[in-house]
C-alpha atoms as a PDB file:
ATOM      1  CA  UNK A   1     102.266  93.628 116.089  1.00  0.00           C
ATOM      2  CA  UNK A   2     103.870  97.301 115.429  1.00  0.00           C
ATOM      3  CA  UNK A   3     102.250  97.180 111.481  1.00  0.00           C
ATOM      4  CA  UNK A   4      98.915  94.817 112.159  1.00  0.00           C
ATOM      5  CA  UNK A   5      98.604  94.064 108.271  1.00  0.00           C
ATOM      6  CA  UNK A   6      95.441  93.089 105.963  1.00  0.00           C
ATOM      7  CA  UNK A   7      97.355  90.115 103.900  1.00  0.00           C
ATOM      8  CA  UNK A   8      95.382  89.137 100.067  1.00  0.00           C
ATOM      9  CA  UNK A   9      96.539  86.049  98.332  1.00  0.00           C
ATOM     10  CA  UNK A  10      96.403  85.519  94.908  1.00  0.00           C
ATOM     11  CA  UNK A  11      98.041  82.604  92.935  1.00  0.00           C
ATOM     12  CA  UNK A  12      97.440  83.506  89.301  1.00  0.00           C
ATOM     13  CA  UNK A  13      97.759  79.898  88.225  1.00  0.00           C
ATOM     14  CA  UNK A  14      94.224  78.988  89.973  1.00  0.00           C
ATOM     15  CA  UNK A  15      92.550  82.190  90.170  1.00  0.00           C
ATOM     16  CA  UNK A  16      93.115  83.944  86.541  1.00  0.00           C
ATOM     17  CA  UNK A  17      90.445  84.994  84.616  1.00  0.00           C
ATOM     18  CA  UNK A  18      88.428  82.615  82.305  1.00  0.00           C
ATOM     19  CA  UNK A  19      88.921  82.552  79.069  1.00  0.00           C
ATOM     20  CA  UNK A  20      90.806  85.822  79.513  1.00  0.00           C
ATOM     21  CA  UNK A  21      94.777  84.884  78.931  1.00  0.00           C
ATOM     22  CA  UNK A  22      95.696  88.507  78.345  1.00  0.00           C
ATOM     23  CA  UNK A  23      94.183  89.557  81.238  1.00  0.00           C
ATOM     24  CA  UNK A  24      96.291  91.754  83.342  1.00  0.00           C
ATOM     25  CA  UNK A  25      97.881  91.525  87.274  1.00  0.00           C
ATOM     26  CA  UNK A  26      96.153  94.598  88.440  1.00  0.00           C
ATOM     27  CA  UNK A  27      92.838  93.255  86.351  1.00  0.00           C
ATOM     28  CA  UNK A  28      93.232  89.537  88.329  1.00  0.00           C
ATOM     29  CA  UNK A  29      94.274  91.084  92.012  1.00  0.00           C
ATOM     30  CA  UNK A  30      91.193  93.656  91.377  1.00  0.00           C
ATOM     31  CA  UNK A  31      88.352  90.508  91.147  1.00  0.00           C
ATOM     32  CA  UNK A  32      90.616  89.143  93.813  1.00  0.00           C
ATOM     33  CA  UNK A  33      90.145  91.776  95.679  1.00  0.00           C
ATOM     34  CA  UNK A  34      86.555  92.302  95.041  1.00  0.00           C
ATOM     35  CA  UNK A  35      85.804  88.480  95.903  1.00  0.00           C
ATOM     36  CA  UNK A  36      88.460  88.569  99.270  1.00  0.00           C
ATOM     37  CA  UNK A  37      86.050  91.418 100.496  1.00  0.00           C
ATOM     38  CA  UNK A  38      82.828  89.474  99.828  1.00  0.00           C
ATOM     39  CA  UNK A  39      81.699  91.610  96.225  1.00  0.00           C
ATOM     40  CA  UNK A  40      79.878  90.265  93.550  1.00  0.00           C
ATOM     41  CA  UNK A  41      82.154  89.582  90.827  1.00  0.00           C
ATOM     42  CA  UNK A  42      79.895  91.195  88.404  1.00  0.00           C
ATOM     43  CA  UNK A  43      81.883  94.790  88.578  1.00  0.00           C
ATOM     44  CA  UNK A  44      78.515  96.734  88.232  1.00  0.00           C
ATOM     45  CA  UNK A  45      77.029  94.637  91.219  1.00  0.00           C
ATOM     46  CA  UNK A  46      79.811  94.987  93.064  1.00  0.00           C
ATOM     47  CA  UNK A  47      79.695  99.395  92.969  1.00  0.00           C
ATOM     48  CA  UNK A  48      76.194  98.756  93.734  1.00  0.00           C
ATOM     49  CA  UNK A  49      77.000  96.809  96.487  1.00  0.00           C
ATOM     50  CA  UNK A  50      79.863  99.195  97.591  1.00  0.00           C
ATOM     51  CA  UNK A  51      78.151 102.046  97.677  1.00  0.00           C
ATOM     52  CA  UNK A  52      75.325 100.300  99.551  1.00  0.00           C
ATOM     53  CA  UNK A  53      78.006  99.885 101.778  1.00  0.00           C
ATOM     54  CA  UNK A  54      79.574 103.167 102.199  1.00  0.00           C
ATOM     55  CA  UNK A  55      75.869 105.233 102.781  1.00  0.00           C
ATOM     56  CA  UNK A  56      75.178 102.683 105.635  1.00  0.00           C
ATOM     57  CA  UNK A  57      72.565 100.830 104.172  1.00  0.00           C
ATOM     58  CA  UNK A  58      74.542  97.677 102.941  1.00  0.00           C
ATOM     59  CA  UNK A  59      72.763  94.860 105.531  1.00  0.00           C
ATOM     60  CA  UNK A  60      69.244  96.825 104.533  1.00  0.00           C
ATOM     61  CA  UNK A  61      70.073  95.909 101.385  1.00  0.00           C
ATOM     62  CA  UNK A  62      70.298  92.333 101.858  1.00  0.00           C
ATOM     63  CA  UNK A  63      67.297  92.587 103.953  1.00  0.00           C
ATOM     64  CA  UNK A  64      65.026  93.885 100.870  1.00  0.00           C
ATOM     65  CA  UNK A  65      66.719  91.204  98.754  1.00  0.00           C
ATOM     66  CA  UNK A  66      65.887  88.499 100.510  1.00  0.00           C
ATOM     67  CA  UNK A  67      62.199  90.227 100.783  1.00  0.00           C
ATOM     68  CA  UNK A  68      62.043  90.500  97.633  1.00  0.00           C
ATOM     69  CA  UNK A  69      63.451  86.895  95.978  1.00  0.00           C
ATOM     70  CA  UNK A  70      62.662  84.978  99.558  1.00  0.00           C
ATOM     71  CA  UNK A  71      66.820  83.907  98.941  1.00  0.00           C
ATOM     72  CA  UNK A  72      69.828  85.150 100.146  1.00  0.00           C
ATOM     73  CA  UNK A  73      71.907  87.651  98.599  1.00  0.00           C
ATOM     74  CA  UNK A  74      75.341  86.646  98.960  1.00  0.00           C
ATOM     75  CA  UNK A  75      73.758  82.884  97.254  1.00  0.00           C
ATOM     76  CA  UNK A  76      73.222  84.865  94.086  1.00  0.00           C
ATOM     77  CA  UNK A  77      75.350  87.910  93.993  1.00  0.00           C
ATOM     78  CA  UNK A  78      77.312  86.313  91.371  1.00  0.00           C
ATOM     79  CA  UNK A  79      74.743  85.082  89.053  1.00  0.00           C
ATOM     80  CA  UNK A  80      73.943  87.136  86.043  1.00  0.00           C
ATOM     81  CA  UNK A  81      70.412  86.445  85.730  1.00  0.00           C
ATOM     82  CA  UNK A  82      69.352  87.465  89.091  1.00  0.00           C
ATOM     83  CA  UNK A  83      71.214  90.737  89.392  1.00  0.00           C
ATOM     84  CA  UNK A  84      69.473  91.491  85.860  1.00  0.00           C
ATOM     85  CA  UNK A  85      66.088  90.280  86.720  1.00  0.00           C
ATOM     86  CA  UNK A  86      66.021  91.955  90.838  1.00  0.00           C
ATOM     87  CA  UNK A  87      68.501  94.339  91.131  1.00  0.00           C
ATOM     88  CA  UNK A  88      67.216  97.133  88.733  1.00  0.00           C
ATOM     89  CA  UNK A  89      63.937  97.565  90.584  1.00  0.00           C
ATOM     90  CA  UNK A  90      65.431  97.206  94.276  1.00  0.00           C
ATOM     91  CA  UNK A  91      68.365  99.807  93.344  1.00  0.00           C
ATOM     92  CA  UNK A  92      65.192 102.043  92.579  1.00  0.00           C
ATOM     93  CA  UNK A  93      63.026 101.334  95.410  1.00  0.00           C
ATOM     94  CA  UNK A  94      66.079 102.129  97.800  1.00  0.00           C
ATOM     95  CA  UNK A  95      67.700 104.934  96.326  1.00  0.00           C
ATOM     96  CA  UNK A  96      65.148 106.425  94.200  1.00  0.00           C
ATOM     97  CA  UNK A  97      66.927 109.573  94.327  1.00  0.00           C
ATOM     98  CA  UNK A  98      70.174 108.111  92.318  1.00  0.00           C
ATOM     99  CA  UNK A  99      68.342 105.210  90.310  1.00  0.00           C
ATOM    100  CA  UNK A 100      65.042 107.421  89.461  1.00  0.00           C
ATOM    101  CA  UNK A 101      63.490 104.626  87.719  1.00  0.00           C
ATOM    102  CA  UNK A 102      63.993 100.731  87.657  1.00  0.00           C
ATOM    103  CA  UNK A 103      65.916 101.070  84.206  1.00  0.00           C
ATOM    104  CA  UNK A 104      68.061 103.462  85.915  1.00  0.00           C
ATOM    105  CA  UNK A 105      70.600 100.107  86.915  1.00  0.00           C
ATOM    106  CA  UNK A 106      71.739  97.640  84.840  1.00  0.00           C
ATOM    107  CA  UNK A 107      74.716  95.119  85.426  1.00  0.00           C
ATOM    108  CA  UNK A 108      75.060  94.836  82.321  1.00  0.00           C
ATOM    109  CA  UNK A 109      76.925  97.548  79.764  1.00  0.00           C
ATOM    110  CA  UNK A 110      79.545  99.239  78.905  1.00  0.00           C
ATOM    111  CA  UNK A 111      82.126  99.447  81.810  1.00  0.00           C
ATOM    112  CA  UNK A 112      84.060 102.126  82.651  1.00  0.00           C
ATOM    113  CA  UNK A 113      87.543 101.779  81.762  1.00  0.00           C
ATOM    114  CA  UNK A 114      90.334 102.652  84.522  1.00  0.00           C
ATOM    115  CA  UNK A 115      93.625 103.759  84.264  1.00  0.00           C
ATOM    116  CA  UNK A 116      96.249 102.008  86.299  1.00  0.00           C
ATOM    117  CA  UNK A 117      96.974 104.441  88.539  1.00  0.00           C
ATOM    118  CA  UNK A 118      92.841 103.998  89.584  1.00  0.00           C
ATOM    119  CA  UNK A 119      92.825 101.007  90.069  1.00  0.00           C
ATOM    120  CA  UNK A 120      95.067 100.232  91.873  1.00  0.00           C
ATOM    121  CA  UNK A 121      93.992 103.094  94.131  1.00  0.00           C
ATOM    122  CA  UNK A 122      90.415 101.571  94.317  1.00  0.00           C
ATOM    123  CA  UNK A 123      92.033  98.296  95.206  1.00  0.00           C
ATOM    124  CA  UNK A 124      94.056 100.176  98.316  1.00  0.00           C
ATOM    125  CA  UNK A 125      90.661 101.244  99.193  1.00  0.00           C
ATOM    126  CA  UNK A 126      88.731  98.633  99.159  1.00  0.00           C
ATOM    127  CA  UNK A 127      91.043  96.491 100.881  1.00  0.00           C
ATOM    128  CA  UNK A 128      91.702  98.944 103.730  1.00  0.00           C
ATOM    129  CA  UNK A 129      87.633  99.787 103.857  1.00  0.00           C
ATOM    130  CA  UNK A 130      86.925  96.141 104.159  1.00  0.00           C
ATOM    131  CA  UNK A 131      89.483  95.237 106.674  1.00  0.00           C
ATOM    132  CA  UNK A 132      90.472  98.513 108.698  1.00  0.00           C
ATOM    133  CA  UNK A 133      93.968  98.422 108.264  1.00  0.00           C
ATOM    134  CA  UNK A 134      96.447 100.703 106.608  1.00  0.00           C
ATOM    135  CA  UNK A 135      99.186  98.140 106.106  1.00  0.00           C
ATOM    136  CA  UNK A 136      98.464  95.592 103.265  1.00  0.00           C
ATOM    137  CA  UNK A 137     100.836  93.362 102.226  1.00  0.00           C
ATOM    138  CA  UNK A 138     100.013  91.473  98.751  1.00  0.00           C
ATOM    139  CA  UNK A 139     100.898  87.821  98.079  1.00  0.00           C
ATOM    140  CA  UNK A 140     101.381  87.232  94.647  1.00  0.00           C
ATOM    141  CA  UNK A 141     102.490  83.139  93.259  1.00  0.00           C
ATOM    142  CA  UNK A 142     102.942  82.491  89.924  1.00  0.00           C
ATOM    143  CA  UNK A 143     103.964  85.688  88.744  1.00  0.00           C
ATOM    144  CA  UNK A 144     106.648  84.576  87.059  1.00  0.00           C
ATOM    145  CA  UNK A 145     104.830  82.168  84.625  1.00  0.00           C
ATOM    146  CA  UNK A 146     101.659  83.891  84.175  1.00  0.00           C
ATOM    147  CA  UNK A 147     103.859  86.906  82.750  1.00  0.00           C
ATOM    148  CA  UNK A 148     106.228  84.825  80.824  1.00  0.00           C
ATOM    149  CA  UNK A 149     107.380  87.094  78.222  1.00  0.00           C
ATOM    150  CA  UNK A 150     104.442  89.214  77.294  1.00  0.00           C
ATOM    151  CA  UNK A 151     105.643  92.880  77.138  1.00  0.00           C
ATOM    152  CA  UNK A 152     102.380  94.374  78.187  1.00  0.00           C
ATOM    153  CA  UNK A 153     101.795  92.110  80.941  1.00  0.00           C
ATOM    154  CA  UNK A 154     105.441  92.674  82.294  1.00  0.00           C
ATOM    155  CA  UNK A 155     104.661  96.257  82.472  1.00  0.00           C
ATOM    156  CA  UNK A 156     101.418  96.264  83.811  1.00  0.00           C
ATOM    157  CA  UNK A 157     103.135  94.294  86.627  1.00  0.00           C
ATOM    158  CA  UNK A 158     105.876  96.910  86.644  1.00  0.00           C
ATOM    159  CA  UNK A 159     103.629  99.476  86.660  1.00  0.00           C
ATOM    160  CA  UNK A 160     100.962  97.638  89.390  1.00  0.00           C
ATOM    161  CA  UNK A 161     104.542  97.885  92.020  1.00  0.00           C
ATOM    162  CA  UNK A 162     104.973 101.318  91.192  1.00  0.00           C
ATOM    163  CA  UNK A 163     101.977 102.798  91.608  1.00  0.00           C
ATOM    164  CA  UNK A 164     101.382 100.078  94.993  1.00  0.00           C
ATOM    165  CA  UNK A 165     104.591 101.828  96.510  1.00  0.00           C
ATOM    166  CA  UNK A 166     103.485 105.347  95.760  1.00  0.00           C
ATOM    167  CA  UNK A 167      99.070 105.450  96.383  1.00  0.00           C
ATOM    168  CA  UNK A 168      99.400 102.427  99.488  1.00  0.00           C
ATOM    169  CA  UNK A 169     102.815 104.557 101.079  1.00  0.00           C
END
């Protein structure tokens, strides 16, 4: 009751990436992350979606998306073809000011690529945005076997801790 905490599961034996062995903690507990708040998995969507959210205008959004396609969004914020085909046009027609034309948004691209330290800071954030709590705690199974003795993967982890003591406090 004195730390009221926002608790994320992930067990990295059912919820690891696809075809994506080398995948790393920070990259799993990320889409976790996304997916626990109710984001697209598609990482473009879900900035769309995000920053939707932080000007305000996240539910008018939806609204012009379901206008538009007659469905709902969260029944298709995770399909490729959709997002490609709808969301170009109705990032322009709502923000025309940052997507000044409907080929101004794709979710599809080249990705920016985060360092550690960022990510696991945008994690913090979107965690604490999402449920408005400062305390987190992060429940991770499977660590042990999903790590095994990969190098990289045993200091991503190492470095996930660090930086999840030092950003989240």
């Amino acid at each position: 009751q004195r730390f009221p905490a926002a608790v994320v599961m992930l067990d990295l034996a059912t919820e690891s990436i696809a075809g994506a062995s080398l995948a790393e903690v920070t990259t799993v507990l990320y889409y976790k992350a996304l997916q626990w708040a109710g984001f697209s998995k598609i990482p473009k969507v879900a900035a769309l979606e995000r920053k939707f959210k932080g000007d305000g205008r996240y539910e008018e959004f939806e609204q012009a998306f379901e206008e538009k396609t007659g469905v709902t969004w969260l029944d298709h914020q995770d399909d490729p073809l959709v997002t490609d085909a709808v969301l170009p046009g109705l990032a322009h027609e709502l923000d025309p000011s940052f997507f000044p034309t409907a080929e101004s948004f794709r979710s599809s691209g080249d990705e920016a690529v985060p360092l550690l330290k960022d990510r696991i800071e945008d994690i913090i954030n979107l965690v604490r945005a999402h449920s408005g709590k400062d305390y987190i705690v992060f429940v991770i199974d499977e660590v042990g076997q999903y790590v095994g003795g990969n190098e990289l993967k045993i200091l991503d982890l190492q470095g996930m801790a660090e930086n999840l003591k030092n950003i989240g406090e």
